[in-house]
Each structure stands twice: as structure tokens, then as C-alpha cells.
N, C-alpha and C. Protein backbone atom coordinates (compact mmCIF):
# COMPACT_ATOMS: atom_id res chain seq x y z
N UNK A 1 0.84 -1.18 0.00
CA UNK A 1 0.00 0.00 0.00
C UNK A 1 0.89 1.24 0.00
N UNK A 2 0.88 2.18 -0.77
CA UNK A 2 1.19 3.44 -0.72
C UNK A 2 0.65 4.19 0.00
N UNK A 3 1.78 5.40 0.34
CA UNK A 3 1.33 6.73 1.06
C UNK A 3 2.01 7.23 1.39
N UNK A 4 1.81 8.76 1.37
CA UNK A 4 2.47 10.28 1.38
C UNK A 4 3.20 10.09 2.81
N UNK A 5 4.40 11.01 2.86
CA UNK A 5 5.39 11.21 3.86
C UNK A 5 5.20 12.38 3.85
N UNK A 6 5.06 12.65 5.69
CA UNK A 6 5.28 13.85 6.21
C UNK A 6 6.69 14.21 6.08
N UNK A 7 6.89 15.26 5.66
CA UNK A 7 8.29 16.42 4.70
C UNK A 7 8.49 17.74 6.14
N UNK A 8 9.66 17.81 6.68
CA UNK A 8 9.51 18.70 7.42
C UNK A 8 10.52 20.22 6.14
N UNK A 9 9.64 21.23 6.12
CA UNK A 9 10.31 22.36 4.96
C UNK A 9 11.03 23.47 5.61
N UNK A 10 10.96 23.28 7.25
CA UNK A 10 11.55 23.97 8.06
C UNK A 10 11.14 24.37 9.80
N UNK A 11 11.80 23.43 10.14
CA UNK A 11 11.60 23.07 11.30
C UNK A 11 10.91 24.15 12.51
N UNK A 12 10.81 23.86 13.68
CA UNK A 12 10.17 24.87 14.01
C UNK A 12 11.21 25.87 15.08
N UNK A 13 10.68 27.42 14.82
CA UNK A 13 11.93 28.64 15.12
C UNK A 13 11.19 28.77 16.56
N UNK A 14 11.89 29.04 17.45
CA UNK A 14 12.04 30.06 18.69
C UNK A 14 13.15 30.97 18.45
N UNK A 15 12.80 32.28 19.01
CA UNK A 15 13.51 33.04 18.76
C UNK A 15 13.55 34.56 20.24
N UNK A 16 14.44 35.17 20.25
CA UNK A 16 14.42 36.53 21.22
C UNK A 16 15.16 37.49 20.22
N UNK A 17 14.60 38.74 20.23
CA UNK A 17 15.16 39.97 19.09
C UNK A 17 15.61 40.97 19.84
N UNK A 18 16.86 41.27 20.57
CA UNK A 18 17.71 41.99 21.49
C UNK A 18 18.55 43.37 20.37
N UNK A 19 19.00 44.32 21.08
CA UNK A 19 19.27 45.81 20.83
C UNK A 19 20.24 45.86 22.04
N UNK A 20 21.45 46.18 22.06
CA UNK A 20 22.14 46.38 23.31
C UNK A 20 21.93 45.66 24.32
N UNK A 21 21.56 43.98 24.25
CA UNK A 21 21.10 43.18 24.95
C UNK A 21 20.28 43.49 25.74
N UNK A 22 19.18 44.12 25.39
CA UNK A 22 17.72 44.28 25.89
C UNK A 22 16.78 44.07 24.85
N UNK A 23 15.59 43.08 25.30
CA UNK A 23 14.68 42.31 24.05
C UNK A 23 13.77 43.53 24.13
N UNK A 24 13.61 43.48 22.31
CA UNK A 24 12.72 44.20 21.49
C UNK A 24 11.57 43.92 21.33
N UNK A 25 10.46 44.72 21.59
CA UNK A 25 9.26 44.67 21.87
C UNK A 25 8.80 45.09 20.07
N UNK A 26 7.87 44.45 19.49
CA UNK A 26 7.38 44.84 17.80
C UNK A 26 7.96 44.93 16.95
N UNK A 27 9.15 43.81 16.69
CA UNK A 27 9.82 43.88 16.17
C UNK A 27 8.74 42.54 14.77
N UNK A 28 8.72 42.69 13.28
CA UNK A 28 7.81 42.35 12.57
C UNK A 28 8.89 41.34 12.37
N UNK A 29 8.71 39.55 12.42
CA UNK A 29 9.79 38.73 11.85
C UNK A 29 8.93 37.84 11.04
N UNK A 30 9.44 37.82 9.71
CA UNK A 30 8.71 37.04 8.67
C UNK A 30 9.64 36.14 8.19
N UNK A 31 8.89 34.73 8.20
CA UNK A 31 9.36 33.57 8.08
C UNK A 31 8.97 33.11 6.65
N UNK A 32 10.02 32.74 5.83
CA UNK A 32 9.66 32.57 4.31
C UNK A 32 10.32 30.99 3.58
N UNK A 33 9.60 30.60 2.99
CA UNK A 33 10.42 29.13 2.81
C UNK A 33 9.95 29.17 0.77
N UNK A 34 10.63 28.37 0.62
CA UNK A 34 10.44 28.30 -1.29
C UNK A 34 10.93 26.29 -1.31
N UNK A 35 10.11 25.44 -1.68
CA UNK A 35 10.24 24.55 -1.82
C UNK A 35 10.56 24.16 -3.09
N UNK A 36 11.44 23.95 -4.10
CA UNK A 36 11.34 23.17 -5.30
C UNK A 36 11.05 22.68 -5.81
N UNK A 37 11.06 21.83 -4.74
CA UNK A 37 10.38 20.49 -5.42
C UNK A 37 9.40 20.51 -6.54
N UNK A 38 8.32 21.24 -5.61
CA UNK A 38 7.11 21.49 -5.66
C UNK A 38 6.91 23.17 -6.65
N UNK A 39 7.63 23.89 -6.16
CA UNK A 39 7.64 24.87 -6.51
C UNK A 39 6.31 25.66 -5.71
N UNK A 40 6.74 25.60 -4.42
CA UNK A 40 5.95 25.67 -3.25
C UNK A 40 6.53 26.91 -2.36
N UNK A 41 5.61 28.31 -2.22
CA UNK A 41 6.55 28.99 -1.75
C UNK A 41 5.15 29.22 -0.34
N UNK A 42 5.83 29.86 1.04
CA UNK A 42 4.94 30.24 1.87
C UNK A 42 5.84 31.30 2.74
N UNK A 43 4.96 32.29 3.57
CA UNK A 43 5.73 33.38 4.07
C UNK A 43 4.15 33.33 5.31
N UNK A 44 4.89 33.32 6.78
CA UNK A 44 4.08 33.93 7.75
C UNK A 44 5.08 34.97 8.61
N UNK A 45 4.13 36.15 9.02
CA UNK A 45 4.66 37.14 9.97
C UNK A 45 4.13 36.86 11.24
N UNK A 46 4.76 37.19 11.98
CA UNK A 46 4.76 37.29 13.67
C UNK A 46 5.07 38.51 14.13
N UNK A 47 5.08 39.17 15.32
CA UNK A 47 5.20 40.42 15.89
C UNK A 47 5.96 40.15 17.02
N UNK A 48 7.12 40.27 17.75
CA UNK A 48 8.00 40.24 18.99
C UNK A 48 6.82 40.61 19.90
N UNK A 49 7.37 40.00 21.06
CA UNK A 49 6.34 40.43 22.20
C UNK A 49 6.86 41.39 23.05
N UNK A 50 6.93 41.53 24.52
CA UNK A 50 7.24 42.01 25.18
C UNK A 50 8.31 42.02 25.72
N UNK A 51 8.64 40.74 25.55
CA UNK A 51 10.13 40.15 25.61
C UNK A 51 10.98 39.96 24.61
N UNK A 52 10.60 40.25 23.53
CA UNK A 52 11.64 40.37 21.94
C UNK A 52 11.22 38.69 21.79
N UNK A 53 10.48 38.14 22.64
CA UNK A 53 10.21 36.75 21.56
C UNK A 53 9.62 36.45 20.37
N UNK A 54 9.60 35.40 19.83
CA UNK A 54 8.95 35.18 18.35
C UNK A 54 8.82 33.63 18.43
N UNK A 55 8.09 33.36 17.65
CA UNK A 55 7.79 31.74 17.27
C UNK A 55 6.77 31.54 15.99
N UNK A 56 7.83 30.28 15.19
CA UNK A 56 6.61 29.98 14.09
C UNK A 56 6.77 28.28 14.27
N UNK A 57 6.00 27.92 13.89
CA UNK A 57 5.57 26.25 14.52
C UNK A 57 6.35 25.54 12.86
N UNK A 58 6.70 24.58 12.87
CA UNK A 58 7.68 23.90 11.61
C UNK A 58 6.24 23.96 10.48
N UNK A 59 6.84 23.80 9.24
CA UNK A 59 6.37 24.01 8.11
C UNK A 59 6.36 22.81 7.32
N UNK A 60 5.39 21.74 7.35
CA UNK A 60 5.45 20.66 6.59
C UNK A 60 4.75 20.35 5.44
N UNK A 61 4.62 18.98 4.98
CA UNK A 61 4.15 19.09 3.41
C UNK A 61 4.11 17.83 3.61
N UNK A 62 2.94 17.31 2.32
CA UNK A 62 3.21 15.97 2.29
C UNK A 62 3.21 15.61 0.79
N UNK A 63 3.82 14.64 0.27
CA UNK A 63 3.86 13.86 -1.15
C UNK A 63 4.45 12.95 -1.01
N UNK A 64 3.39 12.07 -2.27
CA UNK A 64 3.88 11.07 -2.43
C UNK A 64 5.17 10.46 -3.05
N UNK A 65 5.24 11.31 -4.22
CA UNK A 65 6.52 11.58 -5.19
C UNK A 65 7.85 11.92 -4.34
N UNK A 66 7.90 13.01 -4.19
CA UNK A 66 9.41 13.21 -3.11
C UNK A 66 9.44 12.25 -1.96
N UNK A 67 8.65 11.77 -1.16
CA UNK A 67 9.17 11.16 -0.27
C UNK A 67 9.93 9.38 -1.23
N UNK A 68 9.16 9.51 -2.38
CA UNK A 68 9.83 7.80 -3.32
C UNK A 68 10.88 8.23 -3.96
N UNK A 69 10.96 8.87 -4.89
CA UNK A 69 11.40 9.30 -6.03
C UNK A 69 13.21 9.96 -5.55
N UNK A 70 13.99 9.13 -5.77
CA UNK A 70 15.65 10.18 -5.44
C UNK A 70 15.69 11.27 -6.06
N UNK A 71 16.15 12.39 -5.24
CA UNK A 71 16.14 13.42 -5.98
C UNK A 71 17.07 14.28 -4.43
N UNK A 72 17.48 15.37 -4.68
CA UNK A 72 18.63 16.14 -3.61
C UNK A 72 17.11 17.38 -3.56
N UNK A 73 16.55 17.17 -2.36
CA UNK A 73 15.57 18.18 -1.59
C UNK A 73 16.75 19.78 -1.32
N UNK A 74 15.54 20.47 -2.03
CA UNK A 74 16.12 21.96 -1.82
C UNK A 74 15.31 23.01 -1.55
N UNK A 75 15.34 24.04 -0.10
CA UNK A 75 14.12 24.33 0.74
C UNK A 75 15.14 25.66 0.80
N UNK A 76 14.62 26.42 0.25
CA UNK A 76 15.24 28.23 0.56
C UNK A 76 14.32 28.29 1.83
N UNK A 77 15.28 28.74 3.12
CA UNK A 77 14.56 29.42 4.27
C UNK A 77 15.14 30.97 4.34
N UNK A 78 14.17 31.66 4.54
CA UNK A 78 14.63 33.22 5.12
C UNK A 78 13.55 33.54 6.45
N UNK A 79 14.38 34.42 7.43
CA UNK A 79 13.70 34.85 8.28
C UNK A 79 14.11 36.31 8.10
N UNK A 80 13.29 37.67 8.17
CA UNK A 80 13.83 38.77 7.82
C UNK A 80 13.33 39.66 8.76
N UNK A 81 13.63 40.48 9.66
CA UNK A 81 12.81 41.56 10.58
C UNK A 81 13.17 42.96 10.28
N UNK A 82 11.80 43.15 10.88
CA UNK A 82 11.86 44.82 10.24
C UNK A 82 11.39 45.13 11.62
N UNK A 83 12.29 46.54 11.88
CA UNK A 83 11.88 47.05 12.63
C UNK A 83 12.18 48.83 12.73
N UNK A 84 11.54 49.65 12.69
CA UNK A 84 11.79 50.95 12.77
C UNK A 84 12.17 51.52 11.39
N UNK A 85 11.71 51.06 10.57
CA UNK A 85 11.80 51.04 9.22
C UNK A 85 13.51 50.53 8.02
N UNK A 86 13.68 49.42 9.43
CA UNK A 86 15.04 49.25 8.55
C UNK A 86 14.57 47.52 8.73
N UNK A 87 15.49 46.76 7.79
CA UNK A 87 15.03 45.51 7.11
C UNK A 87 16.53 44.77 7.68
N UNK A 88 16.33 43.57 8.16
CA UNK A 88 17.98 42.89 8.73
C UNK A 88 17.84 41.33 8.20
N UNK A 89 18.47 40.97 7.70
CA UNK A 89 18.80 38.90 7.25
C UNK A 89 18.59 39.03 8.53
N UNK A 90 17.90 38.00 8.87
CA UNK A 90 18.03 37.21 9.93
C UNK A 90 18.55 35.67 9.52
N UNK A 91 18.23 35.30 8.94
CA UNK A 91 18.42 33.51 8.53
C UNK A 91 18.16 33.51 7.13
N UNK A 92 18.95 33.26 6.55
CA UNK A 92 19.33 32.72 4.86
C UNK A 92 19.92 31.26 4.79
N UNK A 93 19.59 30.34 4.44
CA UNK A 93 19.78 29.14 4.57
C UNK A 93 19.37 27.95 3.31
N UNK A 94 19.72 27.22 2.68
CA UNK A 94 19.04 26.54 2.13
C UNK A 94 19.29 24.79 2.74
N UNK A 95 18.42 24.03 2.82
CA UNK A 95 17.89 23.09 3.52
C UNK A 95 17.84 21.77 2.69
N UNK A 96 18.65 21.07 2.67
CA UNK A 96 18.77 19.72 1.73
C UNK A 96 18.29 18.72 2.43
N UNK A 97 17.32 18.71 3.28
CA UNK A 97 16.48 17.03 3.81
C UNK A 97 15.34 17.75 4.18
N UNK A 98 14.73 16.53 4.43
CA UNK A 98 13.13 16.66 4.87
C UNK A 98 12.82 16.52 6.54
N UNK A 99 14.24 16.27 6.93
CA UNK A 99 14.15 16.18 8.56
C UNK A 99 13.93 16.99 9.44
N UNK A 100 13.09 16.62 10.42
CA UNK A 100 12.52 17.63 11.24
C UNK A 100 14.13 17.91 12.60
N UNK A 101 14.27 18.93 12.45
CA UNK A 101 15.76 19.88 13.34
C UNK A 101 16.56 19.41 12.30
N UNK A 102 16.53 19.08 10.70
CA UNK A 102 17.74 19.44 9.58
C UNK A 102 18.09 19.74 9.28
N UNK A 103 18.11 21.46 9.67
CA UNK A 103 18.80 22.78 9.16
C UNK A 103 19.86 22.18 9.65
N UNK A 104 20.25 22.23 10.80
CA UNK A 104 21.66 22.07 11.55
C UNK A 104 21.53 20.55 12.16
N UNK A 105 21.47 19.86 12.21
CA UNK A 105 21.58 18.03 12.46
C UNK A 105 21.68 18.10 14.25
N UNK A 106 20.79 17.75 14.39
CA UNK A 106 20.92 17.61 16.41
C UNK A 106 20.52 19.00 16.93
N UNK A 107 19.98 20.22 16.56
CA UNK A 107 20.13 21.50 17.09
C UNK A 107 18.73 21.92 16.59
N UNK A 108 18.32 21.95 17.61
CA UNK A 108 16.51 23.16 17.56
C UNK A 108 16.80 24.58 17.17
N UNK A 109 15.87 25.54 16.20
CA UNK A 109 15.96 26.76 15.82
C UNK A 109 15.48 27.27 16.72
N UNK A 110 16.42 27.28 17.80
CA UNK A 110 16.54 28.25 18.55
C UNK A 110 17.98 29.81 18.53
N UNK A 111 17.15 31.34 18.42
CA UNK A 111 17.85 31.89 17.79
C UNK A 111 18.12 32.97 18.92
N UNK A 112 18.82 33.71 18.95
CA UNK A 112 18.80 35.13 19.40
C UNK A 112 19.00 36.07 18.19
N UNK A 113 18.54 37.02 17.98
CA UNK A 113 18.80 37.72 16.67
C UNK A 113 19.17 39.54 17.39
N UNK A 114 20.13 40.19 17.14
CA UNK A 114 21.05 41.54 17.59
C UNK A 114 20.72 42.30 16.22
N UNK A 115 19.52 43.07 16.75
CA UNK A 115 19.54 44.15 15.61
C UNK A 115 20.82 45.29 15.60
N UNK A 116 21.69 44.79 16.35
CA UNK A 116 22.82 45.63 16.36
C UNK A 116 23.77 45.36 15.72
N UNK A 117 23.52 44.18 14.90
CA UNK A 117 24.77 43.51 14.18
C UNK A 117 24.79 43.38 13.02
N UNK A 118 25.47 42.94 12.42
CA UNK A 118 25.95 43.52 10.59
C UNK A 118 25.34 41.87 10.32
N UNK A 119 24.65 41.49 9.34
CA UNK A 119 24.31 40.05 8.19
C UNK A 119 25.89 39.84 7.91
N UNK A 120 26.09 38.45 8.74
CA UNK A 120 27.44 37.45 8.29
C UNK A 120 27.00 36.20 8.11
N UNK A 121 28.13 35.82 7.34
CA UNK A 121 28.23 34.41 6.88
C UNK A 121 28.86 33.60 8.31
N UNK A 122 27.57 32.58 8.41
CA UNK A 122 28.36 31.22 9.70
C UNK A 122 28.44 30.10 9.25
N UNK A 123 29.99 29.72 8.54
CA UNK A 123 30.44 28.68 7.33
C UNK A 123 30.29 27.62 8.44
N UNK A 124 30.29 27.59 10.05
CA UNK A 124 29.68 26.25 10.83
C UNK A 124 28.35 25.88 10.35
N UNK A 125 27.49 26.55 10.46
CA UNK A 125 26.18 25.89 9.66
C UNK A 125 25.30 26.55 8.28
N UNK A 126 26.68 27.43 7.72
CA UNK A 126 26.26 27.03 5.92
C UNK A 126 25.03 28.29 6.11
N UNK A 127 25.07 29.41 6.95
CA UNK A 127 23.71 30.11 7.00
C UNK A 127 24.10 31.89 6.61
N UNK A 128 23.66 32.71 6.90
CA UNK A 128 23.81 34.24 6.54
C UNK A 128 23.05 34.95 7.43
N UNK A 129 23.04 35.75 8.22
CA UNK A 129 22.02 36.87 8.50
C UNK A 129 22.46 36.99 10.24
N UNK A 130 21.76 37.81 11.07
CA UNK A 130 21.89 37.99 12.53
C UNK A 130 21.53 37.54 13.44
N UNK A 131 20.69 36.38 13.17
CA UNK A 131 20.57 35.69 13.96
C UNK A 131 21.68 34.40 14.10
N UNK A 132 21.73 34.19 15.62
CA UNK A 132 22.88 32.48 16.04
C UNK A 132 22.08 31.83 16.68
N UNK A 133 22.57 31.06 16.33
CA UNK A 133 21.94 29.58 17.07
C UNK A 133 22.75 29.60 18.97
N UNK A 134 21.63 29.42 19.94
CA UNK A 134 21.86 29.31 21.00
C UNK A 134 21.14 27.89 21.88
């Protein structure tokens, strides 16, 4: 008997959005993914709370085809915040499995993101923007 596999397209983010290490209250963080496969794109926004937190719950999919069929899975993630009318990378990443915590292998997206800091490259996990993994 056949049947579709749950596809994780990007696992699920926790996050805190700090300024001189004090968390940012309304800070707008939009979570954006582009699937290939499929040619599947989706974008949700969230608003920082009171505590500069954020959260978006993982992003899945199901098919029958990709989960059979060999093929090298390719999942553009961006997370981008705006706040006070300026725009910061937070997370640039692209995502080659369907595993749920596969961005980084063993490690939950858990982030702190420093609107005080310049978009770098972290050649440890292959990513771009201001937010680190904590």
C-alpha cells in the first residue's frame, strides 16, 4: 500500500530579538520558505512580544513523489525583521532534507537575533544573516 510522507520544509523557530542586549518589543519577523520540489513557496509574519520573543511552529508538506522518487531536496529558508523602518537577514539558509531539526543536524531553531549587528556568513552551519543559534 502506498502513502504520502510527512516532509519537514523547516523546522520549528524560537527566537528573542535583542538591541544592546535588551529584548525588542514589535519587532515584525517574517518567516519565508520556497520549496522546489514542488515549486511551493509560503511566508508567515509574527510580531515580537514584550520580551523580543517570536515563534513559528515547523512548516510541513506531504507527497507522495518526493518522499519515493531520489532526488537532492532543496528548501530556501529566510527569516527577515523589520523594525523601525530598517530591514535585517536574519536567517538565509538553504535546507537539503526533509528532517525535522535538519537545518543544523541535532540543534533546535533556537535563535537570538542583535539588531545591532551587521548580516554574516556562519560557514559552521552554511547560513547568513543575525541571527545564532543558541
Amino acid at each position: 500500500m502506498a502513502f504520502s510522507k510527512t516532509l519537514t520544509l523547516f523546522s520549528e523557530v524560537e527566537g528573542t530579538v535583542v538591541m544592546d542586549g535588551q529584548p525588542v518589543a514589535g519587532v515584525q519577523v517574517e518567516q519565508e520558505h520556497h520549496w522546489h520540489w514542488k515549486d511551493q513557496r509560503g511566508t508567515v509574519t509574527v510580531t515580537t512580544d514584550a520580551q523580543g520573543r517570536f515563534r513559528f511552529p515547523a512548516v510541513t508538506a506531504t507527497s507522495w513523489t518526493a518522499g519515493l522518487l531520489p532526488h537532492e531536496p532543496v528548501i530556501g529558508q529566510r527569516i527577515t525583521l523589520r523594525y523601525q523602518g530598517k530591514t535585517h537577514k536574519g536567517w538565509v539558509m538553504s535546507k537539503r532534507n526533509y528532517d525535522a531539526q535538519g537545518e543544523v543536524p541535532g540543534r533546535a531553531l533556537r535563535f537570538v537575533c542583535d539588531l545591532g549587528d551587521k548580516a554574516v556568513a556562519h560557514p559552521e552551519t552554511e547560513t547568513f544573516g543575525i541571527c545564532r543559534l543558541v
